[in-house]
C-alpha atoms as a PDB file:
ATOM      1  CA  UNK A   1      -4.958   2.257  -2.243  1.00  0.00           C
ATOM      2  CA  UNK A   2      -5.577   4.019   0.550  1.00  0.00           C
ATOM      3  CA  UNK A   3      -1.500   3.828   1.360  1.00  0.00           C
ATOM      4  CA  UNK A   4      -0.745   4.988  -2.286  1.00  0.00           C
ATOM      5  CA  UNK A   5      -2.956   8.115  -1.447  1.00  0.00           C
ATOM      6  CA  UNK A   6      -1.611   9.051   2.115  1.00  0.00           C
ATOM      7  CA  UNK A   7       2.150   9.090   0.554  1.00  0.00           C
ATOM      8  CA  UNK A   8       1.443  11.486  -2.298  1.00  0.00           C
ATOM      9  CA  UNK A   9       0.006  14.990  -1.338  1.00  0.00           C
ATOM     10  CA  UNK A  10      -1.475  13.358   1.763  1.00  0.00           C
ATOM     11  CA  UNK A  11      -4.503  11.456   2.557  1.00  0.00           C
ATOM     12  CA  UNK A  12      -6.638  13.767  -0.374  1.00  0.00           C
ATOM     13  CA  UNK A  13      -8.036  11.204  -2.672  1.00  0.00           C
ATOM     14  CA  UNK A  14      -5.770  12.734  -5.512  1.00  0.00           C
ATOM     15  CA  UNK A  15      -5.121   8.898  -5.975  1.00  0.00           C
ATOM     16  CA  UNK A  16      -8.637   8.586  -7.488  1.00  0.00           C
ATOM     17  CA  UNK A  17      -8.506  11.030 -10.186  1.00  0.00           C
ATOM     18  CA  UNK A  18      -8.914   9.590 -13.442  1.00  0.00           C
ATOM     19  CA  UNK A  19      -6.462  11.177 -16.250  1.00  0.00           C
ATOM     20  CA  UNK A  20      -7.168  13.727 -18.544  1.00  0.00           C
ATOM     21  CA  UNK A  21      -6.029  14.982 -22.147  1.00  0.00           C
ATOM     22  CA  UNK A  22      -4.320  17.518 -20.290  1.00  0.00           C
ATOM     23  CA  UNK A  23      -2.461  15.361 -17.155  1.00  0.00           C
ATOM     24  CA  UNK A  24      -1.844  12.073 -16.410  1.00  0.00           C
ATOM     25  CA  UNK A  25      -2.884  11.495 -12.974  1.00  0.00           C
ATOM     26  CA  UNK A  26      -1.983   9.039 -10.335  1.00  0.00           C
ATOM     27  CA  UNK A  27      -3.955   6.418 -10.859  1.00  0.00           C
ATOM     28  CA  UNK A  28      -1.785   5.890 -14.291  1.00  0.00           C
ATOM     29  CA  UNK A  29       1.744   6.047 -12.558  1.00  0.00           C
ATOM     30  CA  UNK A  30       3.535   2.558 -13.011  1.00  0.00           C
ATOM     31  CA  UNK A  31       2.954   1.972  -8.821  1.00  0.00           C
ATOM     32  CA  UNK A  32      -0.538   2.732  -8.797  1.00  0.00           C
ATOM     33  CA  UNK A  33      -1.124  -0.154 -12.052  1.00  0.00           C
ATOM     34  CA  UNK A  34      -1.902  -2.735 -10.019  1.00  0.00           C
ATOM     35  CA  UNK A  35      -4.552  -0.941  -7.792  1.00  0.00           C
ATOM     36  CA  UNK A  36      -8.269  -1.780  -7.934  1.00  0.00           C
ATOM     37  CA  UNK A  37     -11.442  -1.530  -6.632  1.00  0.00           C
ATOM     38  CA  UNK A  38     -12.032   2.492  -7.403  1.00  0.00           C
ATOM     39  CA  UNK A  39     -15.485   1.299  -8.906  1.00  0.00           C
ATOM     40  CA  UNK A  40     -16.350   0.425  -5.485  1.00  0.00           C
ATOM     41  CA  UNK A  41     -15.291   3.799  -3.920  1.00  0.00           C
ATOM     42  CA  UNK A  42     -17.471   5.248  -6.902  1.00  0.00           C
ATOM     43  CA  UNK A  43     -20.413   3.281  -5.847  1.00  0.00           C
ATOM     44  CA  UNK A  44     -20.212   4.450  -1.733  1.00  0.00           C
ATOM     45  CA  UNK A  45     -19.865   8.086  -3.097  1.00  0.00           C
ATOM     46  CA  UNK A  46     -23.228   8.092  -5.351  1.00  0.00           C
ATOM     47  CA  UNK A  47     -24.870   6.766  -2.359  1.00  0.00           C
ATOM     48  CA  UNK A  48     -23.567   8.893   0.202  1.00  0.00           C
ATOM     49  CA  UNK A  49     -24.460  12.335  -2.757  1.00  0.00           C
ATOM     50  CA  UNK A  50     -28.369  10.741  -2.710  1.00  0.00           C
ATOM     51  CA  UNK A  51     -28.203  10.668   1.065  1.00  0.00           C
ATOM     52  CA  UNK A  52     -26.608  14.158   2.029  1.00  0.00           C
ATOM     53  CA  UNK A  53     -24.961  16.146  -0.854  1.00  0.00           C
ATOM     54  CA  UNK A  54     -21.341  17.364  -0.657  1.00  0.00           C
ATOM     55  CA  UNK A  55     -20.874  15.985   2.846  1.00  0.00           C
ATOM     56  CA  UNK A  56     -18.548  13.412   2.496  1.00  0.00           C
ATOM     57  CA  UNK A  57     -15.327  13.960   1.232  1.00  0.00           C
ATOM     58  CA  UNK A  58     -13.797  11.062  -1.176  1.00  0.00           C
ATOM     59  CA  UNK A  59     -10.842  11.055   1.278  1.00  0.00           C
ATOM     60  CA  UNK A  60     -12.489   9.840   4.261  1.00  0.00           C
ATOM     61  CA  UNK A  61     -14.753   6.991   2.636  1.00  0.00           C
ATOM     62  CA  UNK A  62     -11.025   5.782   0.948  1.00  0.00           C
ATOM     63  CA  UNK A  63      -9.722   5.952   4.856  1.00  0.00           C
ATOM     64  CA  UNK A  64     -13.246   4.191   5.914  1.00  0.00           C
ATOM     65  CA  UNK A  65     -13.664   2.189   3.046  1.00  0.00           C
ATOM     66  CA  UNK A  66      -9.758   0.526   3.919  1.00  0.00           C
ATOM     67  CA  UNK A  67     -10.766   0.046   7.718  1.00  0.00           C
ATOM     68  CA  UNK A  68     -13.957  -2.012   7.165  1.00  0.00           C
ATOM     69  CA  UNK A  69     -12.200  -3.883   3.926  1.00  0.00           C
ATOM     70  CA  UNK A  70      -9.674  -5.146   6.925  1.00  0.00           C
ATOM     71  CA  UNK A  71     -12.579  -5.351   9.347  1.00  0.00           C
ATOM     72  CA  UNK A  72     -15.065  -7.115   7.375  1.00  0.00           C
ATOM     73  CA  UNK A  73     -13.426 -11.015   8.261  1.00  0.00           C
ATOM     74  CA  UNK A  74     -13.913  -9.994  11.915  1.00  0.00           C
ATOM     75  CA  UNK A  75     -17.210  -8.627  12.220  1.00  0.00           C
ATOM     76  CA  UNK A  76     -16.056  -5.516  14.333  1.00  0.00           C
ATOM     77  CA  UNK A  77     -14.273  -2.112  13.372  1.00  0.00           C
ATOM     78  CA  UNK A  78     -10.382  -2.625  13.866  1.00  0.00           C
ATOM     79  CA  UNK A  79      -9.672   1.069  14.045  1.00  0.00           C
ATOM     80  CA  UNK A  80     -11.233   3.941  15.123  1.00  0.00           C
ATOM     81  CA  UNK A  81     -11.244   6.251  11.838  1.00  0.00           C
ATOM     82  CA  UNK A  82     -11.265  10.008  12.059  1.00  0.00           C
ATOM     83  CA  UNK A  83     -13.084  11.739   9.636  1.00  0.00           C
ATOM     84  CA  UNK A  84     -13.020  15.654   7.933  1.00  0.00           C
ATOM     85  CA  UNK A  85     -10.124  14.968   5.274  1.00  0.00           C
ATOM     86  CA  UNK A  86     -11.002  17.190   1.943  1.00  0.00           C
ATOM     87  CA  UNK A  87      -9.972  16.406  -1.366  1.00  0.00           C
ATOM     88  CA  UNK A  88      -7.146  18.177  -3.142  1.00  0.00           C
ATOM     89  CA  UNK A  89      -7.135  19.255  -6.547  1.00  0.00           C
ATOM     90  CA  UNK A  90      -4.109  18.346  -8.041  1.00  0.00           C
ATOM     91  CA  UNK A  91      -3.278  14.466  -9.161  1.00  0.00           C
ATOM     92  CA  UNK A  92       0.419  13.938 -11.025  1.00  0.00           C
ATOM     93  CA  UNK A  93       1.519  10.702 -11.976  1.00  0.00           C
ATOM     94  CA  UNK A  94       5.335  11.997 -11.574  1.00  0.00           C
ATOM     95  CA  UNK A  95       4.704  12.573  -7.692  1.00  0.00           C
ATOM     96  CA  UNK A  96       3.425   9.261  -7.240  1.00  0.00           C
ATOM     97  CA  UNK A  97       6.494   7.949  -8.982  1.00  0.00           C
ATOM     98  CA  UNK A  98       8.858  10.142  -6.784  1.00  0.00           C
ATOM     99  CA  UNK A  99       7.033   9.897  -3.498  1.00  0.00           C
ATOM    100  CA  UNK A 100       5.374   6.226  -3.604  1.00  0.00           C
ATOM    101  CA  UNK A 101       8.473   3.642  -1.989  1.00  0.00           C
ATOM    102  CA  UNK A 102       9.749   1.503  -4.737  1.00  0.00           C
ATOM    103  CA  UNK A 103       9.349  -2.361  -4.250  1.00  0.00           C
ATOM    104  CA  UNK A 104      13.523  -1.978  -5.046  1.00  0.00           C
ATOM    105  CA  UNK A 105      14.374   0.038  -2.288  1.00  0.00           C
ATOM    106  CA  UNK A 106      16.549  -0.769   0.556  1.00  0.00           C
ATOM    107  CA  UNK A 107      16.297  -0.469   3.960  1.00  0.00           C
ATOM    108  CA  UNK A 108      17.694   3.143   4.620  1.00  0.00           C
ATOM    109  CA  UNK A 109      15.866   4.194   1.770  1.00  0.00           C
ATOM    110  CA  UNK A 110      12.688   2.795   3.509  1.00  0.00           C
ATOM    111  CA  UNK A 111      13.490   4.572   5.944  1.00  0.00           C
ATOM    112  CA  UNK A 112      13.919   7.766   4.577  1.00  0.00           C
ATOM    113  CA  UNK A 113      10.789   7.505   2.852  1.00  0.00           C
ATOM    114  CA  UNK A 114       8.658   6.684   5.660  1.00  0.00           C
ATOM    115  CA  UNK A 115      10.160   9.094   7.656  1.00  0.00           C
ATOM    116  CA  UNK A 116       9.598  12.335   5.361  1.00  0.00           C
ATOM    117  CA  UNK A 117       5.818  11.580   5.856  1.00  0.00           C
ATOM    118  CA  UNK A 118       6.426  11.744   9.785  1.00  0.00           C
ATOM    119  CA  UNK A 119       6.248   7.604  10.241  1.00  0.00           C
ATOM    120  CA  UNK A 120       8.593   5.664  12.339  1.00  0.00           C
ATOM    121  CA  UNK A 121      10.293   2.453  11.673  1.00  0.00           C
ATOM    122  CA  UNK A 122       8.522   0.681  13.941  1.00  0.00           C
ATOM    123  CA  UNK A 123       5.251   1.780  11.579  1.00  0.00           C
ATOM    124  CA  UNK A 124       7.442   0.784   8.307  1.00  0.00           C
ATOM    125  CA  UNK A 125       7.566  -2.993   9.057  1.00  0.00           C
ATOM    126  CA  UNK A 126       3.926  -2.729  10.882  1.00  0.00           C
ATOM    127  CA  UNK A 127       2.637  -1.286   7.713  1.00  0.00           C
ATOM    128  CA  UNK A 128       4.338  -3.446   5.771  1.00  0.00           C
ATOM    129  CA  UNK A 129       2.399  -6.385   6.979  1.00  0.00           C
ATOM    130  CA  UNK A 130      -0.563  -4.825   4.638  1.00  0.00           C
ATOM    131  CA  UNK A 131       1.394  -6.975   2.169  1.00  0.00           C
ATOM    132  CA  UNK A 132      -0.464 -10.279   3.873  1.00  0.00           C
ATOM    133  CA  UNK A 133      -3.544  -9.209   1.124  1.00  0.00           C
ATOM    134  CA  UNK A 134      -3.153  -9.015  -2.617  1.00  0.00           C
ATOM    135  CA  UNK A 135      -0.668  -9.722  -5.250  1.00  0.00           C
ATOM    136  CA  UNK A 136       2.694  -8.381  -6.493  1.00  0.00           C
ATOM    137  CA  UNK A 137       3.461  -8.612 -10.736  1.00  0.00           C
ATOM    138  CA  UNK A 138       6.335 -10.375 -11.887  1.00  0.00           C
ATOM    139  CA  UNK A 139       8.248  -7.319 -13.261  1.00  0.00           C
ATOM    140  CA  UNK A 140       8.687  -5.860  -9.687  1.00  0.00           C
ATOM    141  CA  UNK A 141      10.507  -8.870  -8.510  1.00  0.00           C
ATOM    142  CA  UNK A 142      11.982 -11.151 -11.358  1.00  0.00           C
ATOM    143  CA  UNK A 143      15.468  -9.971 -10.840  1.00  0.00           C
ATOM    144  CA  UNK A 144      15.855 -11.464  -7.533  1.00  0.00           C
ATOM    145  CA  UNK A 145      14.924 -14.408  -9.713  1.00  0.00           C
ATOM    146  CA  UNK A 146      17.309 -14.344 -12.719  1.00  0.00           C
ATOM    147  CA  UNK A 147      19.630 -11.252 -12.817  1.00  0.00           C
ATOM    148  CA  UNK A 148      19.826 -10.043  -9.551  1.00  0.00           C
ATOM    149  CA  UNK A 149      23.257  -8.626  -9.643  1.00  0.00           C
ATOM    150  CA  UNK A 150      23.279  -8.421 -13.168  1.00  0.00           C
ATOM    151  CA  UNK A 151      25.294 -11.635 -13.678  1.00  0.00           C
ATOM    152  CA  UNK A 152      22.185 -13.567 -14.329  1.00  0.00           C
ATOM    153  CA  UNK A 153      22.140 -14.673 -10.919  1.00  0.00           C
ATOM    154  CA  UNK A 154      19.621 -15.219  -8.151  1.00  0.00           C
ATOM    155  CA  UNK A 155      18.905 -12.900  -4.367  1.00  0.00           C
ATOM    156  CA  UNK A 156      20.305 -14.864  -1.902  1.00  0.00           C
ATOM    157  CA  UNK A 157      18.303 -13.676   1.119  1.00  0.00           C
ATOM    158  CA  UNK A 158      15.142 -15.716  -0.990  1.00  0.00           C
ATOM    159  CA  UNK A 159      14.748 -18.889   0.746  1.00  0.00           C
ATOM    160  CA  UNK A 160      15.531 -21.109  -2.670  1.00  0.00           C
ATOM    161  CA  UNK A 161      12.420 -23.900  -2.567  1.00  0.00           C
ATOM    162  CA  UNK A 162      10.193 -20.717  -2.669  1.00  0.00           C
ATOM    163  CA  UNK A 163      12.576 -18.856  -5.118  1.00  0.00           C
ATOM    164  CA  UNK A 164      12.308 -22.111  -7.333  1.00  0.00           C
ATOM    165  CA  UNK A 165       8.453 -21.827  -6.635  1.00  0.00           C
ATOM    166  CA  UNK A 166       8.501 -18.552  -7.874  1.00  0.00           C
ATOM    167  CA  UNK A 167      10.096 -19.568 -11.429  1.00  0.00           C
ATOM    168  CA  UNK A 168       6.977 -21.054 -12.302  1.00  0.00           C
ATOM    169  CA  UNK A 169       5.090 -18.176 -11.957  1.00  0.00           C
ATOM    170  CA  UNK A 170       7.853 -15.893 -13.311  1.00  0.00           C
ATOM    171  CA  UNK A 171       9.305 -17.206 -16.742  1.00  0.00           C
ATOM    172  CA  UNK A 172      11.466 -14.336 -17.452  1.00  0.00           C
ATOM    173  CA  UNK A 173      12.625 -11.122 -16.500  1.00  0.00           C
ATOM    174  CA  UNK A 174       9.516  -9.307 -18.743  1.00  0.00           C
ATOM    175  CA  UNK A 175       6.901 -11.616 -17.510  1.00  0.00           C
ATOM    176  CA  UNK A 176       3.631  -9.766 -15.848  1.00  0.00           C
ATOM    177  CA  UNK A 177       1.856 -12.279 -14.520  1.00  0.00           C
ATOM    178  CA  UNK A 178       0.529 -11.659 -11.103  1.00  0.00           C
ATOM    179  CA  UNK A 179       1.608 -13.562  -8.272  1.00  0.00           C
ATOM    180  CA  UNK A 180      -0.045 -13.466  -4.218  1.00  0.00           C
ATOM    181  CA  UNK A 181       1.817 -11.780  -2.059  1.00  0.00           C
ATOM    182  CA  UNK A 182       1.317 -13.721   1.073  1.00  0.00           C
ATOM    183  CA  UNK A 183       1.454 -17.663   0.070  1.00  0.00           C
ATOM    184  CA  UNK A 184      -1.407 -19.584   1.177  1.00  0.00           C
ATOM    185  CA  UNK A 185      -3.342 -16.705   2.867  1.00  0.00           C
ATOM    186  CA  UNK A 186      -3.571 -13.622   0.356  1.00  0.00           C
ATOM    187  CA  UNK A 187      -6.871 -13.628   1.161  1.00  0.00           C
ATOM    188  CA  UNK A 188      -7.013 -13.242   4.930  1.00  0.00           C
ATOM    189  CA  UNK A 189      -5.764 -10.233   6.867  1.00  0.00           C
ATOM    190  CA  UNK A 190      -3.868 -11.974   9.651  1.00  0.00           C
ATOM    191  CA  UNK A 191       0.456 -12.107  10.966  1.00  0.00           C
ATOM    192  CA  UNK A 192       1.600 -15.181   8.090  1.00  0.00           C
ATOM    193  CA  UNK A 193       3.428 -12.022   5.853  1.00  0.00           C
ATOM    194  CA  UNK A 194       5.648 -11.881   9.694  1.00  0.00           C
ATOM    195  CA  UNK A 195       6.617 -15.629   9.924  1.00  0.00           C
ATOM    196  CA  UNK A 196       6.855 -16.289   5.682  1.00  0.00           C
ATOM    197  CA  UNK A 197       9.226 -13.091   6.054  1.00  0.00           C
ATOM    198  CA  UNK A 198      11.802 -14.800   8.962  1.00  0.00           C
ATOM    199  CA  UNK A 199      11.589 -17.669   6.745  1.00  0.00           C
ATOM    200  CA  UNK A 200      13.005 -15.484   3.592  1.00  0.00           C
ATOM    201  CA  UNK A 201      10.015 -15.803   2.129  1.00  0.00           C
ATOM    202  CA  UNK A 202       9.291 -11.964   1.385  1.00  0.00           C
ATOM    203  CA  UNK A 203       8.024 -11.215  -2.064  1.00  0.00           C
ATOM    204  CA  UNK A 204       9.864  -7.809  -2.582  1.00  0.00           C
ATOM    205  CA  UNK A 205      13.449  -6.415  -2.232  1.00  0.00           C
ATOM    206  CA  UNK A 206      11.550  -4.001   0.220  1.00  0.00           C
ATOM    207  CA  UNK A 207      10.263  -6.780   2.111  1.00  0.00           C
ATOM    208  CA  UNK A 208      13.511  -8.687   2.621  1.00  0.00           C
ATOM    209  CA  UNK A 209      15.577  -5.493   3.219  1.00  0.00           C
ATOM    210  CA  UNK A 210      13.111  -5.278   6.509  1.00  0.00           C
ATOM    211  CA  UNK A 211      15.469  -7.969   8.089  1.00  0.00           C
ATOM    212  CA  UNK A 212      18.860  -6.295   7.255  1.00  0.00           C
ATOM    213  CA  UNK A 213      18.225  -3.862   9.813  1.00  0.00           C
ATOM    214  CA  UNK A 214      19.180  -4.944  13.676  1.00  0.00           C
ATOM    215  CA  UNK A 215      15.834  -2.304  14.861  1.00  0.00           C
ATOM    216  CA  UNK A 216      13.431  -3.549  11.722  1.00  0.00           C
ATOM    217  CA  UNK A 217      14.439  -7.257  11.764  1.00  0.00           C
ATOM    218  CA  UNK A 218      13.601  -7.312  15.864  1.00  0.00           C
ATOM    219  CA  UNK A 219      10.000  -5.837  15.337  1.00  0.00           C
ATOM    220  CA  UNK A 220       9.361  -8.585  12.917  1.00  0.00           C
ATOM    221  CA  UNK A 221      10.330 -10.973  15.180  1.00  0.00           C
ATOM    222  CA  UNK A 222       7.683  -9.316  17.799  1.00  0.00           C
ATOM    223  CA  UNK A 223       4.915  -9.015  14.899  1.00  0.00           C
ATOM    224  CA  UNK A 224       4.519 -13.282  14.524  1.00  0.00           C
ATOM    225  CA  UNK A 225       0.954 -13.476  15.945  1.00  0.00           C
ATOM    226  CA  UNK A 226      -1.412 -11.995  14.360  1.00  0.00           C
ATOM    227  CA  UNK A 227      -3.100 -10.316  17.692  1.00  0.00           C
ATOM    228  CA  UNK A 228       0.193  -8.660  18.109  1.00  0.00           C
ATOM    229  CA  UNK A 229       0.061  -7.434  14.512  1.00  0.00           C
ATOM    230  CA  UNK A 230      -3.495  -6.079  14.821  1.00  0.00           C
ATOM    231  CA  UNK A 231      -3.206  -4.093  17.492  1.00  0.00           C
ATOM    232  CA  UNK A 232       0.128  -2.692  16.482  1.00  0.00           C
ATOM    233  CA  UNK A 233      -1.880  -2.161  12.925  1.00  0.00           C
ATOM    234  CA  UNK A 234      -4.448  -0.182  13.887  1.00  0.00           C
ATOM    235  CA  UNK A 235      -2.056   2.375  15.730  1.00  0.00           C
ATOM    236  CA  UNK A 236      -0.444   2.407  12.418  1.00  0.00           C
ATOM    237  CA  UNK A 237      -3.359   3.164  10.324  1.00  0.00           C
ATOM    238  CA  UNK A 238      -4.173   6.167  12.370  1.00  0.00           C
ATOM    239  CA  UNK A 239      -1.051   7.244  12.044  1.00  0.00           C
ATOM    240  CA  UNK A 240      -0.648   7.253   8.375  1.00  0.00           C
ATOM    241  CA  UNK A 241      -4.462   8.248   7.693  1.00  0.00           C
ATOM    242  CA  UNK A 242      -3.689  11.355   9.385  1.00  0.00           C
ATOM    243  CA  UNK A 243      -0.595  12.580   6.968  1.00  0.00           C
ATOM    244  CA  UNK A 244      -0.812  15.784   5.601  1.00  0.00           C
ATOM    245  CA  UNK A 245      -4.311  16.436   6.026  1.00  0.00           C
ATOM    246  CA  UNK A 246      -6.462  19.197   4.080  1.00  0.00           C
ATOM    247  CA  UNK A 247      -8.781  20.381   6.275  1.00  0.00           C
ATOM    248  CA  UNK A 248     -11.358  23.539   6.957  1.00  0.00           C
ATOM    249  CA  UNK A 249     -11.244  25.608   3.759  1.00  0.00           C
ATOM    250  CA  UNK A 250      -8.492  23.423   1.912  1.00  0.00           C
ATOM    251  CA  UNK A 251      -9.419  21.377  -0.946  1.00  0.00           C
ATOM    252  CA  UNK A 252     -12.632  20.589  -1.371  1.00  0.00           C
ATOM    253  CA  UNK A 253     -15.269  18.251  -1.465  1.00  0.00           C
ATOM    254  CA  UNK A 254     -15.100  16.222  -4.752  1.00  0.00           C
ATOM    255  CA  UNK A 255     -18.968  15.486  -6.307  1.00  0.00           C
ATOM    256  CA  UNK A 256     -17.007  12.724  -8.087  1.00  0.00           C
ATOM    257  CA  UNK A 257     -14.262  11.059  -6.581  1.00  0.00           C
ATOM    258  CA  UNK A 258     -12.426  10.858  -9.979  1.00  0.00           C
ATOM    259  CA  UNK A 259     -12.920  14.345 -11.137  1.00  0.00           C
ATOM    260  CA  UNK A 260     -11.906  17.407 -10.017  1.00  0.00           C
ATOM    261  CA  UNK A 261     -14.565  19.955  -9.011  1.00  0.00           C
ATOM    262  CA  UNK A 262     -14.776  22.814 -12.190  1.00  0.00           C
END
């Protein structure tokens, strides 16, 4: 979520505003669908307006709220989080279409993307590695399953025991069933998206196309334990939690996260 956010407008919680008659927002573009857990940011704001009113932008408890939802399995704070962000005011579901990277997208175009927000490669495949959590629908990668070149074919750079694993998942192009992104541990936050990946076991087009390049495919290769990962991670984090900022008298300070101050 808090990725989605940083990428489109900046890290300004526009990602949380809920659609009106008026706009569609966001949180209803086709990459923000599978999202969740904005009850929970909801919950941390009503607390934090009982405790100290119009203190605490929605921007910075999405950037703290991701931290300790990493941190949580270890006990500790992975990342030092800076905090200030305000929120912005403006939430388009055609910006998060044009600016969010497409699970389709090769590696240049990766690039590009990750670039224009003033990230490096090396924080493209260390970023990437977020993918270790959650799950992926059907739709964004049954054609590397049964039309992949159009010719009803299958990708491959997908190692075939887990493309054939897939299938049972995936029954057709239009299925949208979820499946996890990281076999056996979408759950944990640890390196196993790193090793699955050299073993062309990467969910996505996106994911694969991170070992077509000589640069990318190296850094993988250096990201197999999961201390490595972590402290490459948290660099990362900071990084992107710090993209395009509004700060001072920019924004504001949303009373609810998913509506826009009147």
């Amino acid at each position: 979520m808090h990725f989605h956010d940083c990428f489109v407008r900046g890290c300004d919680a526009s990602v949380l505003i809920t659609s009106t008659a008026n706009n569609t927002a966001e949180k209803d573009s086709i990459p923000n669908l599978s999202l969740e857990g904005f009850e929970v940011i909801d919950e941390i704001k009503t607390e934090l307006e009982n405790k100290c009113a119009g203190k605490v932008s929605c921007a910075d408890i999405l950037a703290l709220a991701t931290r300790d939802a990493v941190s949580f399995q270890f006990q500790k704070p992975m990342w030092e989080v800076l905090t200030g962000r305000r929120d912005g005011k403006v939430s388009l579901a055609s910006e998060a279409l044009a600016n969010i990277p497409s699970p389709f997208l090769n590696f240049s175009s990766l690039l590009q993307s990750f670039k224009s927000k003033g990230l490096t490669v090396h924080d493209l495949v260390v970023l990437s590695g977020a993918h270790t959590i959650g799950h992926g629908n059907c739709i964004l990668f049954s054609n590397r399953l049964y039309n992949f070149t159009g010719k009803g074919d299958q990708d491959p750079s997908l190692d075939p025991t887990y493309a054939a694993f897939l299938k049972t998942k995936c029954r057709s192009l239009s299925d949208t069933t979820t499946v996890d992104m990281d076999p056996d541990s979408s759950k944990t936050f640890d390196a196993s998206y790193f090793v699955n990946l050299k073993q062309k076991k990467g969910l996505f087009q996106s994911d694969a196309a991170l070992l077509t390049d000589k640069t990318s495919n190296k850094i993988v290769g250096e990201l197999q334990k999961s201390t490595d990962f972590f402290k490459e991670f948290s660099q990362s984090m900071k990084r992107m939690g710090a993209i395009e900022v509004l700060t001072g008298q920019s924004g504001e300070i949303r009373k609810k996260c998913g509506v826009i101050n009147s």
